[in-house]
Every structure is written in structure tokens, then in C-alpha cells.
C-alpha atoms as a PDB file:
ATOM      1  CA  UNK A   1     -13.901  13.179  10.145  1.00  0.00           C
ATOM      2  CA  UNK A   2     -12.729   9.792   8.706  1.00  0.00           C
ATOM      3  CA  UNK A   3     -15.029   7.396   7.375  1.00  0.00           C
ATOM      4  CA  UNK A   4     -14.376   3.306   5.817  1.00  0.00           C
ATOM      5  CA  UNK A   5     -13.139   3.825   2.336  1.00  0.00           C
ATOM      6  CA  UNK A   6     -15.366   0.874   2.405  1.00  0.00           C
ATOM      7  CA  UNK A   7     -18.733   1.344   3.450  1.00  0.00           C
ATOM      8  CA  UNK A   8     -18.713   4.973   4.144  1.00  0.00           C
ATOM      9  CA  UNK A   9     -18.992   4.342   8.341  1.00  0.00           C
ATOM     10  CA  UNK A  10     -16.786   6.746  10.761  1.00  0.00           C
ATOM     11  CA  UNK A  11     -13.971   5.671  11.742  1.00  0.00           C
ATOM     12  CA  UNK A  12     -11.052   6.742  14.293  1.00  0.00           C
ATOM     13  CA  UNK A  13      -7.513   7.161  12.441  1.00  0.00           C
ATOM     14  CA  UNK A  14      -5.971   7.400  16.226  1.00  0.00           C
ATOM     15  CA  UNK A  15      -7.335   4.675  17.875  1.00  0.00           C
ATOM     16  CA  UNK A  16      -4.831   1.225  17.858  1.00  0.00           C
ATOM     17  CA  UNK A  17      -7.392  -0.862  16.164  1.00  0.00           C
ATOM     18  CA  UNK A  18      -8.890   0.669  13.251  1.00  0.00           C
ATOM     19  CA  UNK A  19     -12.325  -0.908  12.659  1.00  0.00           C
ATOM     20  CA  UNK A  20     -15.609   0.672  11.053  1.00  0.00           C
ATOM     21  CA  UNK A  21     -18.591  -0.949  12.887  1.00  0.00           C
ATOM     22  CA  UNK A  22     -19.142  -3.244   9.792  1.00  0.00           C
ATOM     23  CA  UNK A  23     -15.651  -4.808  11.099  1.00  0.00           C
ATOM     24  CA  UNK A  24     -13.724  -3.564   7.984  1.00  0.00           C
ATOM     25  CA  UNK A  25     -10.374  -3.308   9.604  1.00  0.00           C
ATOM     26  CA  UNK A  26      -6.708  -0.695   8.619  1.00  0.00           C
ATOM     27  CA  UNK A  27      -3.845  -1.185  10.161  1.00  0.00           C
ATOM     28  CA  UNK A  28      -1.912   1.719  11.240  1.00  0.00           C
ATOM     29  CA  UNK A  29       1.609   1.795  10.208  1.00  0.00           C
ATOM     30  CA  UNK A  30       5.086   2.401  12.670  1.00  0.00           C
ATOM     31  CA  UNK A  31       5.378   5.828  11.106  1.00  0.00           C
ATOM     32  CA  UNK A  32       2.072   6.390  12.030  1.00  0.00           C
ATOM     33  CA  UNK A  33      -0.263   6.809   8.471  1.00  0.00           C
ATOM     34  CA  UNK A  34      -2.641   4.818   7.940  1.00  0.00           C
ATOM     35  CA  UNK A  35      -3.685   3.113   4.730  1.00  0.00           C
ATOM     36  CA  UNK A  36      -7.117   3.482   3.522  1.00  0.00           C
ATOM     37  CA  UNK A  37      -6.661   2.635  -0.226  1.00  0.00           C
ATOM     38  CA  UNK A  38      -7.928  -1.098  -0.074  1.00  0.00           C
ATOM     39  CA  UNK A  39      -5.749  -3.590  -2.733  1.00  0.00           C
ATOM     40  CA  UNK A  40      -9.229  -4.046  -4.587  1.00  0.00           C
ATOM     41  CA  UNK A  41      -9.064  -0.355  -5.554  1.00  0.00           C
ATOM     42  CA  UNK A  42      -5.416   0.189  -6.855  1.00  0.00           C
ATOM     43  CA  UNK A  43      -4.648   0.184 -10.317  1.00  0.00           C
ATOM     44  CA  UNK A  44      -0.720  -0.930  -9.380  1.00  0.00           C
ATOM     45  CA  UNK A  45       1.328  -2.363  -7.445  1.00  0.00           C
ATOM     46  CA  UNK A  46       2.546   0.730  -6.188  1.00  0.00           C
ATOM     47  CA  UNK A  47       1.058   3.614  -7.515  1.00  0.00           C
ATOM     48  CA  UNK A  48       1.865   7.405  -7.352  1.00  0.00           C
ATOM     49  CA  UNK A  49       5.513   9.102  -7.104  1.00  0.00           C
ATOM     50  CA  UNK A  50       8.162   6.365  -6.920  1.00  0.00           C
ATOM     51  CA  UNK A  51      11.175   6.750  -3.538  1.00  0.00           C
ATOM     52  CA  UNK A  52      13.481   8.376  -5.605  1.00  0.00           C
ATOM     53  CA  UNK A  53      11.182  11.653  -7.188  1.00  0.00           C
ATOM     54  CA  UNK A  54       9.482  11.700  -3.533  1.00  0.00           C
ATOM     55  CA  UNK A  55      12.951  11.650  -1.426  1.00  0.00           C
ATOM     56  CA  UNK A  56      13.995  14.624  -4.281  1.00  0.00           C
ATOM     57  CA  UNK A  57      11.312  17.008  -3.534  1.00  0.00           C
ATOM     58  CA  UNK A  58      11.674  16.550   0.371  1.00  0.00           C
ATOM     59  CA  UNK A  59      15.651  17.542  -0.522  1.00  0.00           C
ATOM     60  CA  UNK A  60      14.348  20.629  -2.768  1.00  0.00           C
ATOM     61  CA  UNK A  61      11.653  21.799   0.084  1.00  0.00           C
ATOM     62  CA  UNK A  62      14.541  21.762   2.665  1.00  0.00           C
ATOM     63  CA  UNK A  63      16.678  24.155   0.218  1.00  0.00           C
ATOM     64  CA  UNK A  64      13.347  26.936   0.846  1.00  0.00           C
ATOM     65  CA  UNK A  65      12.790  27.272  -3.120  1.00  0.00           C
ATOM     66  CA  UNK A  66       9.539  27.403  -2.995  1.00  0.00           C
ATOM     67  CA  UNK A  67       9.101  29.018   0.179  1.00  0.00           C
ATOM     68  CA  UNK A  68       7.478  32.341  -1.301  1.00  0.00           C
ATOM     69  CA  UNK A  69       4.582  30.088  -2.524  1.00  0.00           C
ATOM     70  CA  UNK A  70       3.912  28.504   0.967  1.00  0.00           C
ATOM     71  CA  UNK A  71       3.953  31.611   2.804  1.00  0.00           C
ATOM     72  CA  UNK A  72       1.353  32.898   0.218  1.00  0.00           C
ATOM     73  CA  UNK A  73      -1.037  29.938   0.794  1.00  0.00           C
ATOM     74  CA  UNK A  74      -0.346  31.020   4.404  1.00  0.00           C
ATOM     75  CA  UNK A  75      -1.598  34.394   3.668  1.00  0.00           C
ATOM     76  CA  UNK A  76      -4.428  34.065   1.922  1.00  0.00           C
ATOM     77  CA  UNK A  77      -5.637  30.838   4.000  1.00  0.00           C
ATOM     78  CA  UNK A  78      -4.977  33.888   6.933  1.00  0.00           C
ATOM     79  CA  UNK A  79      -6.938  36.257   5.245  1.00  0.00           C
ATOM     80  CA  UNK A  80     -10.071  33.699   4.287  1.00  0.00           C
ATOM     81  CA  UNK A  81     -10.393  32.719   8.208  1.00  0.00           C
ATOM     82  CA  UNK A  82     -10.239  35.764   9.673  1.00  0.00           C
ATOM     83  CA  UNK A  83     -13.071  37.440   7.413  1.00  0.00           C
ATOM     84  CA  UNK A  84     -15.101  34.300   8.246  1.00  0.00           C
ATOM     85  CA  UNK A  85     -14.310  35.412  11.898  1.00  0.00           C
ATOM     86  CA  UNK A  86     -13.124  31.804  12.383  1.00  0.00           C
ATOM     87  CA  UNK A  87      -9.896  33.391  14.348  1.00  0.00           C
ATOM     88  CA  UNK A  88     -10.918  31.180  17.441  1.00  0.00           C
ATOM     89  CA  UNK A  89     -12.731  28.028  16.178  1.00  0.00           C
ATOM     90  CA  UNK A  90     -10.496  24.790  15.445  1.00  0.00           C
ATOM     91  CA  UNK A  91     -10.413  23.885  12.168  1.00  0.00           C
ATOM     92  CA  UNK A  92      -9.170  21.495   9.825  1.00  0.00           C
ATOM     93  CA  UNK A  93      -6.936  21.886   6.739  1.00  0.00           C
ATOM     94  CA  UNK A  94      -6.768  18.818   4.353  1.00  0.00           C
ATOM     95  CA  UNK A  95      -4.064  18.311   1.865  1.00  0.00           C
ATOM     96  CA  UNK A  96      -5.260  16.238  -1.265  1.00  0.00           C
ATOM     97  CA  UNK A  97      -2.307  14.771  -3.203  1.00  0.00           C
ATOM     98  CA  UNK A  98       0.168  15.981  -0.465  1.00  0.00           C
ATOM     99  CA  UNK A  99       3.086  14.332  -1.389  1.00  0.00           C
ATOM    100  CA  UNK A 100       5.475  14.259   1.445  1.00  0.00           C
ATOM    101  CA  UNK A 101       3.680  16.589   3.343  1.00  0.00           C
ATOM    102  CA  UNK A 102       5.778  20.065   2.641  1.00  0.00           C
ATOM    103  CA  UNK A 103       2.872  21.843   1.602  1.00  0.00           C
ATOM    104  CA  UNK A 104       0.709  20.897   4.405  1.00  0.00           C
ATOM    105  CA  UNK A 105       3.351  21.051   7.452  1.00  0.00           C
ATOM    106  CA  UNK A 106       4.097  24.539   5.589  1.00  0.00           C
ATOM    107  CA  UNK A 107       0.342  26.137   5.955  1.00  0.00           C
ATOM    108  CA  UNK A 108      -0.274  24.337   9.219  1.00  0.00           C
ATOM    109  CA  UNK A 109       2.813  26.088  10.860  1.00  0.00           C
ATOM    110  CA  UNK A 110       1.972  29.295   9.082  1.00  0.00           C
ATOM    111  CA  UNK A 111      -1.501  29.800  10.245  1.00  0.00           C
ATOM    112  CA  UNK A 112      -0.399  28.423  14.086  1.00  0.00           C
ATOM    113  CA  UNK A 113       1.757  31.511  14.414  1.00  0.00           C
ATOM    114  CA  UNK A 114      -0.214  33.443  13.250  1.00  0.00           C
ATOM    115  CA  UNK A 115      -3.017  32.215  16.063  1.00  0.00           C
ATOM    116  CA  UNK A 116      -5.256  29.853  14.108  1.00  0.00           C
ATOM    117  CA  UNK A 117      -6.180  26.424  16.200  1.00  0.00           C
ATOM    118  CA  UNK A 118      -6.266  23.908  13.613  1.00  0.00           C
ATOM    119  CA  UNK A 119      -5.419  20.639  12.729  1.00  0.00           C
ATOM    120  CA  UNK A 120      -3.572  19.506   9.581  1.00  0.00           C
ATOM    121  CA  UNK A 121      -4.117  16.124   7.699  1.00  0.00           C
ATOM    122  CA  UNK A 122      -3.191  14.892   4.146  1.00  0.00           C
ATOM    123  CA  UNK A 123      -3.750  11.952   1.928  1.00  0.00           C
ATOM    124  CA  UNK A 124      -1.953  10.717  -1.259  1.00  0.00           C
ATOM    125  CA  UNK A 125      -1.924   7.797  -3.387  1.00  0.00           C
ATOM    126  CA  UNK A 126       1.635   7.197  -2.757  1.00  0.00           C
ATOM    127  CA  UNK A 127       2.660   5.045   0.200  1.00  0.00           C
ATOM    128  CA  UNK A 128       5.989   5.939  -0.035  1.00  0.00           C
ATOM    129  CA  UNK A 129       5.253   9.705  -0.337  1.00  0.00           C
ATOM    130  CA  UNK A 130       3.069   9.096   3.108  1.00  0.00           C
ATOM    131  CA  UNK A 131       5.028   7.407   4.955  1.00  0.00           C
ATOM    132  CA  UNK A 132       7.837   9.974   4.467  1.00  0.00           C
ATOM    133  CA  UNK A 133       5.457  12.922   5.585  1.00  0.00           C
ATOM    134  CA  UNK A 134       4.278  10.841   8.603  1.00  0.00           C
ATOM    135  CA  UNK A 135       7.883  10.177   9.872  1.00  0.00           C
ATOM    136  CA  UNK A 136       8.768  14.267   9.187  1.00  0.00           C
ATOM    137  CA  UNK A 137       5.447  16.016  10.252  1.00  0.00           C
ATOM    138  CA  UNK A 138       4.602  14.334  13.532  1.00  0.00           C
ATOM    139  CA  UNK A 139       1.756  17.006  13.927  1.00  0.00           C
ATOM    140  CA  UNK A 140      -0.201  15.908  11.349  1.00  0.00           C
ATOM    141  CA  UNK A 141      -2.009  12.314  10.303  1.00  0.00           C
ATOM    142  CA  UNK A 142      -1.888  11.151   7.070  1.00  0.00           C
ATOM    143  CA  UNK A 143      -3.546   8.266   5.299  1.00  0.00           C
ATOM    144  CA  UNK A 144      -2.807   6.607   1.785  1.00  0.00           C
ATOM    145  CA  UNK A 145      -6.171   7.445   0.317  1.00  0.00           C
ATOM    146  CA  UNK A 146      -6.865   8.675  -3.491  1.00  0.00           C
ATOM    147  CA  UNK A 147      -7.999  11.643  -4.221  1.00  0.00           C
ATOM    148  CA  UNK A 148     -10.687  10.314  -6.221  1.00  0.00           C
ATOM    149  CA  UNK A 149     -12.425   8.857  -3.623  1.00  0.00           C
ATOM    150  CA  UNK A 150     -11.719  10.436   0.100  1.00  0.00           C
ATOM    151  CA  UNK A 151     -11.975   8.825   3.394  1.00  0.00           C
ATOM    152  CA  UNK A 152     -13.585  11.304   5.018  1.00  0.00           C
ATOM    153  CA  UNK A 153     -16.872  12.123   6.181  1.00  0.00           C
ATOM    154  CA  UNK A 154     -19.449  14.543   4.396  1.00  0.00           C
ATOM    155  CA  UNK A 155     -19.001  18.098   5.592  1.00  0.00           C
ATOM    156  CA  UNK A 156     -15.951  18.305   8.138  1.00  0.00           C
ATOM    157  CA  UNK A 157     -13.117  20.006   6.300  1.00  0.00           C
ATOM    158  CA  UNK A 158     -12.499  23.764   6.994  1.00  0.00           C
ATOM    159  CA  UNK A 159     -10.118  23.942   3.882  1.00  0.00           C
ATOM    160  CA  UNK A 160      -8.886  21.794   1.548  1.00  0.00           C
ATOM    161  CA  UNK A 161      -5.480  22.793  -0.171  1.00  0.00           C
ATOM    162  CA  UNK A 162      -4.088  21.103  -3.853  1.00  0.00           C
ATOM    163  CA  UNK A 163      -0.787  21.648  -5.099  1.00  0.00           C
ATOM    164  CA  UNK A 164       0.345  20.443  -8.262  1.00  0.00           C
ATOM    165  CA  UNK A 165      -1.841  17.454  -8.026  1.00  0.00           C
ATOM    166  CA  UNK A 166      -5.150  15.564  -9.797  1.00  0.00           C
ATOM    167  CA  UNK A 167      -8.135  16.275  -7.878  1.00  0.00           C
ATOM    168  CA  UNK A 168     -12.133  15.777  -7.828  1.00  0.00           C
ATOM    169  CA  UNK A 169     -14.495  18.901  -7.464  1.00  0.00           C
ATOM    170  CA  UNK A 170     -17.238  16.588  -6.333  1.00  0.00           C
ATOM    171  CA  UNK A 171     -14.873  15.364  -3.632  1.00  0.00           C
ATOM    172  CA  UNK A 172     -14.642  18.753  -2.538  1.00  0.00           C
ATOM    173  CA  UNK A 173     -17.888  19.952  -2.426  1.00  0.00           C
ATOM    174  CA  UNK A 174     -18.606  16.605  -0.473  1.00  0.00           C
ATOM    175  CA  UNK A 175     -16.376  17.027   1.883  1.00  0.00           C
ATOM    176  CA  UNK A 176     -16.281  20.923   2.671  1.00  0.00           C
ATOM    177  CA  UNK A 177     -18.278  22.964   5.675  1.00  0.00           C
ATOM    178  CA  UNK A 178     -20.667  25.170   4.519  1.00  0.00           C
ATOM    179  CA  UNK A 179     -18.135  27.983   4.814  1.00  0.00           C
ATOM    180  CA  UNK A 180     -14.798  25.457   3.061  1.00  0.00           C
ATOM    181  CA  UNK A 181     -12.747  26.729   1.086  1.00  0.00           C
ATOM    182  CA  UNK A 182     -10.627  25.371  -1.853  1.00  0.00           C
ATOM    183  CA  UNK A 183      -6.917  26.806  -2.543  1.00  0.00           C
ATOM    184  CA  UNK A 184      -5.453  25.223  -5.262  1.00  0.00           C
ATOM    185  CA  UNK A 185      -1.732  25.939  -7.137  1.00  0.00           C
ATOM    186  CA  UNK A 186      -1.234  25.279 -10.569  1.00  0.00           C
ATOM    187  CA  UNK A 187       1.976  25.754 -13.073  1.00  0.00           C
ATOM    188  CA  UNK A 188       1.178  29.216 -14.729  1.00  0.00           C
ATOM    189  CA  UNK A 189       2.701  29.388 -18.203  1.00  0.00           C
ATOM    190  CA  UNK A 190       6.278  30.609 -17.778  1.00  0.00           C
ATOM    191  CA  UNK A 191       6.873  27.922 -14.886  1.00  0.00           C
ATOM    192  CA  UNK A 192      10.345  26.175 -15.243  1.00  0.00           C
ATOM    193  CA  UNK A 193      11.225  27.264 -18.647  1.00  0.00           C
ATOM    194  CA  UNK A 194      14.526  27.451 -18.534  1.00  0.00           C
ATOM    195  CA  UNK A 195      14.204  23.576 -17.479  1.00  0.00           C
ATOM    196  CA  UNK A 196      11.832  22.557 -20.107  1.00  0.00           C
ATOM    197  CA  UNK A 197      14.118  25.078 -22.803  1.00  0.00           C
ATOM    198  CA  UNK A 198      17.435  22.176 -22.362  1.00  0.00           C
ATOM    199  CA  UNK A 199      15.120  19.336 -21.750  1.00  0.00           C
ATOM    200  CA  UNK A 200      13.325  20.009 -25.111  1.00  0.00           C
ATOM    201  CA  UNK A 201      14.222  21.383 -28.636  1.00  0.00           C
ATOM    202  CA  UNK A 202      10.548  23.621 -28.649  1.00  0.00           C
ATOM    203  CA  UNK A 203       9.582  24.103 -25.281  1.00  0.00           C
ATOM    204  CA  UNK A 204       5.777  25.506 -25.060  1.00  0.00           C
ATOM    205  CA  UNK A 205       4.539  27.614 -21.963  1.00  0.00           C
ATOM    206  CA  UNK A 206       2.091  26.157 -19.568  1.00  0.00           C
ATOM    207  CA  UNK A 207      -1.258  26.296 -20.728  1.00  0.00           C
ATOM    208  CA  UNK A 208      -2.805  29.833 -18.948  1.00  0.00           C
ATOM    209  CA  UNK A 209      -6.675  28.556 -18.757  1.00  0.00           C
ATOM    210  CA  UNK A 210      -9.644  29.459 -16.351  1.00  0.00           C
ATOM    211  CA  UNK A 211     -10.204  27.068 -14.022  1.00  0.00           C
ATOM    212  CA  UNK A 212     -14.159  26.414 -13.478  1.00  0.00           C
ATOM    213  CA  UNK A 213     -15.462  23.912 -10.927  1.00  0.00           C
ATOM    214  CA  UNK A 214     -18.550  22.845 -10.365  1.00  0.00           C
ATOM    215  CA  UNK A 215     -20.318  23.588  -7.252  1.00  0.00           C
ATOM    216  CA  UNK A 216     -17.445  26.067  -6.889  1.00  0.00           C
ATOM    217  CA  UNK A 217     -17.408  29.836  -7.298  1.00  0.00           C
ATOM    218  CA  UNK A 218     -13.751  31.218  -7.784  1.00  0.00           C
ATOM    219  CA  UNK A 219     -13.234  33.966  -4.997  1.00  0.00           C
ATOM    220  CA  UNK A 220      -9.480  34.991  -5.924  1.00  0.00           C
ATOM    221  CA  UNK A 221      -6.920  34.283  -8.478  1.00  0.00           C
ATOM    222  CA  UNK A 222      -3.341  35.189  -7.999  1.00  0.00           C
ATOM    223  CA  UNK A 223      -0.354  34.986  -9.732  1.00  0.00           C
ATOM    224  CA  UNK A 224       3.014  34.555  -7.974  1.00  0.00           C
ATOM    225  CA  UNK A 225       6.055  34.574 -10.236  1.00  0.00           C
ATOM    226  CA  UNK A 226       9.644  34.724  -9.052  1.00  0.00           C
ATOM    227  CA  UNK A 227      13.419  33.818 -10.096  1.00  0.00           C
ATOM    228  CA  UNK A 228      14.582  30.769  -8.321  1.00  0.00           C
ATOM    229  CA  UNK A 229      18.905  30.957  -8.385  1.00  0.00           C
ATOM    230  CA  UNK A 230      19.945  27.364  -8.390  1.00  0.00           C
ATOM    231  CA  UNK A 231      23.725  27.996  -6.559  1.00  0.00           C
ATOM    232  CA  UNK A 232      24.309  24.123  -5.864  1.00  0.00           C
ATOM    233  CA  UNK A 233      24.345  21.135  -8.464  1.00  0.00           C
ATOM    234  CA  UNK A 234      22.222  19.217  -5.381  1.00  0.00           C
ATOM    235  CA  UNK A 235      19.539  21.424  -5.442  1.00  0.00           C
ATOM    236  CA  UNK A 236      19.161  21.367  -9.843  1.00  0.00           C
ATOM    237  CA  UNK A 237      19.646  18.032  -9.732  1.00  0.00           C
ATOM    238  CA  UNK A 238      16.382  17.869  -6.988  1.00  0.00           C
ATOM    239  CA  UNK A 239      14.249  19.723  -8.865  1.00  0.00           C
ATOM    240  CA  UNK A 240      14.752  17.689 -12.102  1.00  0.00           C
ATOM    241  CA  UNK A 241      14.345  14.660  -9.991  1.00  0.00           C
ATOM    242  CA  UNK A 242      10.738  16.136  -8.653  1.00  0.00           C
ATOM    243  CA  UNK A 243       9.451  16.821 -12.504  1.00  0.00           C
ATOM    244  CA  UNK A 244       8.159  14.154 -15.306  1.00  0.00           C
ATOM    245  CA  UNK A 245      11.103  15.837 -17.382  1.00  0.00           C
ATOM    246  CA  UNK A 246      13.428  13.706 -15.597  1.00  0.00           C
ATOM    247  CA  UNK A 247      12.358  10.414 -17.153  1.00  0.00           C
ATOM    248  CA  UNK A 248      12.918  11.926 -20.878  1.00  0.00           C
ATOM    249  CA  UNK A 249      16.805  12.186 -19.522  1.00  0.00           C
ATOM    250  CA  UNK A 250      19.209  10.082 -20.418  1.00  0.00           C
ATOM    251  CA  UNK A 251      22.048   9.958 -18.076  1.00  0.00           C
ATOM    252  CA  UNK A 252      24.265  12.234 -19.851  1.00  0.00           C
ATOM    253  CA  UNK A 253      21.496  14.480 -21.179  1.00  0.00           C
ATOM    254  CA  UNK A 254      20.961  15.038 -17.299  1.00  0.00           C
ATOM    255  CA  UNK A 255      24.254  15.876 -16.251  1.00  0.00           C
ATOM    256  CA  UNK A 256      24.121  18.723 -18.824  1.00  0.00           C
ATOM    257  CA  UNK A 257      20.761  20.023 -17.877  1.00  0.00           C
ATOM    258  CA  UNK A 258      22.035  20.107 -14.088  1.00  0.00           C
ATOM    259  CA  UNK A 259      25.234  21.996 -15.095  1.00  0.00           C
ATOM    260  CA  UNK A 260      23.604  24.418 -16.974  1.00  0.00           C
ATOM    261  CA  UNK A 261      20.261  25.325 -14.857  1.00  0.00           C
ATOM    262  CA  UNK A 262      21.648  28.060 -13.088  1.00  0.00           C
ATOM    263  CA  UNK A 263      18.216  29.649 -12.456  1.00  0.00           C
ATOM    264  CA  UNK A 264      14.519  28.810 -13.404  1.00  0.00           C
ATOM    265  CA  UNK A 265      11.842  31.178 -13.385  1.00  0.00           C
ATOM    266  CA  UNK A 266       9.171  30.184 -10.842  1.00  0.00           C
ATOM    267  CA  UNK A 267       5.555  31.135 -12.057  1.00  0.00           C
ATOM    268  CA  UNK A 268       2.316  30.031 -10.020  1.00  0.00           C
ATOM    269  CA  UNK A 269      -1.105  30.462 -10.379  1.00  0.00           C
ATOM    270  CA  UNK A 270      -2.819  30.448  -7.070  1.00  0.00           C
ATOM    271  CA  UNK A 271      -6.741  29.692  -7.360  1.00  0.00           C
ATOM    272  CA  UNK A 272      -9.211  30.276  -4.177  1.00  0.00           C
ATOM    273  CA  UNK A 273     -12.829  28.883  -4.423  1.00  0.00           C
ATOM    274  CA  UNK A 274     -15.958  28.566  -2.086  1.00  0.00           C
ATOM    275  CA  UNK A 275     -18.462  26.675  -2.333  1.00  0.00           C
ATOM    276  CA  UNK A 276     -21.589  27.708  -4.490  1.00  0.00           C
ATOM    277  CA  UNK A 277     -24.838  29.106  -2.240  1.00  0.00           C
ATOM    278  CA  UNK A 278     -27.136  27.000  -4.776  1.00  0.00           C
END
């Protein structure tokens, strides 16, 4: 399923020496990712989501906030299989932009009990972001790829999943079965108001827009839209810390915000597509 970010040759992510038969060469890291964004194609030192934002949404997944969303993802990923009569054929779920790997461990689990065979794996641009996911989710292999530009082979993913992240449509269709499918979860326009409302003088909704991708069709768009109680100053203080509001904070502007977020409304838009027939 992997291929040289490279020269576009397979390669094994599990073997001890990583090495496309051109002799380009990845080391594999204690934690166990591997990185297959070469220094040539990096546009930073260290790009993507810095320790501190990553290490806060790991501490705001463990609090279950958002656990309505992954057992959604679960459902309809569920739902898409078993109507594909794919019940009993491994598959593979593939987690572009997965952070540190809640999402992926989330649907992964999910769709083992409820009696898929499949394997999960996850890229992101952010070593730091991989390497905590690698550590937590022993289950599943990441790499340090971008999305932009996958390392993995032309038409081997069962289902590729994007939360909250940048992503390529070509990618997708490139890398998608026949039968792939694309779930993706975007901020719907109510998401984190409350946040955005003491963070900013005229907050604006999210943006509510149809989503077209080419070479996609959409087959189902959901909304999921909840209130999120925020009981602990820990668990407002991670979810500013996992936003881009956080860096328009100054220190004292953020100890207001976190003693006044008592609750945040939650709104989702969940967005399934297959691949187009033509």
C-alpha cells in the first residue's frame, strides 16, 4: 500500500530497513512512524501543529467531548461497508491530516466491534502530532507524509477519513478502490460560538457551503450539532489550546475566556463521497 514519496516504488512501512528498490532509504522511528516527508519537500523546519496545541487535543479527546462525532463516523463508515457487503473482506481506513491519531484509533475500534477486519493507518505533516499517535495507538502505523502528496500506492485504500484538516481530491481519487469512500468533517456554522463570541468583538458563523469534489459524487450529508458542558477549567483551557483562537490570546485575555466558557455549542457537518463511475 506504501510507495517512495520519492519515486513512486512500493515500499514496506514494517520491514527494519525501509528501502524502495531505487535504494531511497526511511528510517523508522522508536515510536514506530515512519517519516516519508523528505527535507527537500518541507516548507519549515517543523511544520504542522506545534507540541503544545497537539499534547492539548490528545488531553480534550481523553475528556470524550467529541465522542458523539466519532461514534457517528463509526456509524456511517458501518453502514457504507455493510451495503457494499464488505462485512468480511479486510480493509483499510486511512486518516489524512490525523493529528494524534484520535480520530483514526476512534473509527478503527468502532468498526472492530462491530465485526469489520480492517486495518487503520494515518499520516500528517506534523512529526510531533505522529509520533504522539504512534506511541498511543499501537494498532495502527503512521507515517509523517503531507496530504498533498501521499505515500501510498494507486488504488489500495478502502476509506479515507478527514477531520478538520487540508486535503487533495486528486489524492483521493488516486488512492481509493473502486468502491472507496471519502468521509470528511467540517465546522458547520454555529461550531464553537460561544468561544469565538469572548475571543472576538463580532464573531461570524462558519461559512455553511456545498462541498463539490472532483471525481467525487456526494452520497450523504449530515449534520451533527450538540452542547458540549465544559465542567473543568482543564478541559476549556484544552480546547482553546487545540483552536487558531488561542494565538490571538494574550495571557490574561485567556484566563478570562477559560473562566467564562462554561459550554460551547458543538456543530458538525459530516460529508460522505464515492468516487464518480466516469
Amino acid at each position: 500500500m506504501w510507495q517512495c514519496p520519492l519515486c513512486q516504488l512500493p515500499i514496506n512501512v514494517n520491514e527494519k530497513a525501509i528501502q524502495c528498490a531505487n535504494k531511497h532509504t526511511f528510517d523508522k522511528a522508536k515510536a514506530g512512524y515512519v517519516n516519508l516527508l523528505p527535507v527537500q519537500f518541507k516548507k519549515s523546519k517543523s511544520p504542522g501543529d506545534d507540541k503544545e496545541m497537539v499534547r492539548a487535543r490528545r488531553m480534550f479527546h481523553e475528556q470524550k467531548g467529541y465522542q458523539p462525532l466519532k461514534d457517528t463516523m463509526c456509524e456511517i463508515l458501518a453502514r457504507y461497508f455493510a451495503s457494499q457487503s464488505l462485512e468480511n473482506t479486510p480493509l483499510t481506513l486511512y486518516d489524512a491530516g490525523c493529528g494524534e491519531g484520535s480520530y483514526l484509533h476512534a473509527c478503527v475500534k468502532g468498526l472492530k466491534e462491530s465485526g469489520f477486519i480492517l486495518d487503520g493507518a494515518g499520516s500528517d505533516i506534523s512529526k510531533t502530532a505522529v509520533e504522539l499517535a504512534a506511541k498511543a495507538y499501537k494498532s495502527c502505523q503512521f507515517v509523517v507524509a503531507s496530504s498533498f502528496d501521499l505515500p501510498l500506492q494507486n488504488s489500495t485504500l478502502d476509506a479515507a477519513i478527514q477531520v478538520f484538516a487540508p486535503g487533495s481530491a486528486e489524492e483521493y481519487a488516486r488512492i481509493l478502490k473502486p468502491h472507496g469512500v471519502l468521509l470528511t468533517v467540517d465546522p458547520a456554522p454555529r461550531h464553537l460560538f460561544e468561544l469565538k463570541s469572548l475571543v472576538y468583538s463580532d464573531p461570524q458563523p462558519h461559512k455553511d457551503e456545498p462541498t463539490e469534489r472532483e471525481g467525487f459524487n456526494q452520497i450523504k450529508h449530515e449534520n451533527l450539532s450538540y452542547t458540549l458542558s465544559l465542567p473543568s477549567p482543564e478541559q476549556r483551557l484544552a480546547l482553546v489550546k487545540m483552536t487558531p483562537y488561542y494565538w490571538r490570546l494574550t495571557p490574561e485575555k485567556l484566563d478570562k475566556v477559560v473562566e467564562n466558557l462554561a459550554s460551547v455549542t458543538v456543530d458538525f457537518n459530516i460529508q460522505v463521497f464515492s468516487l464518480s463511475s466516469s
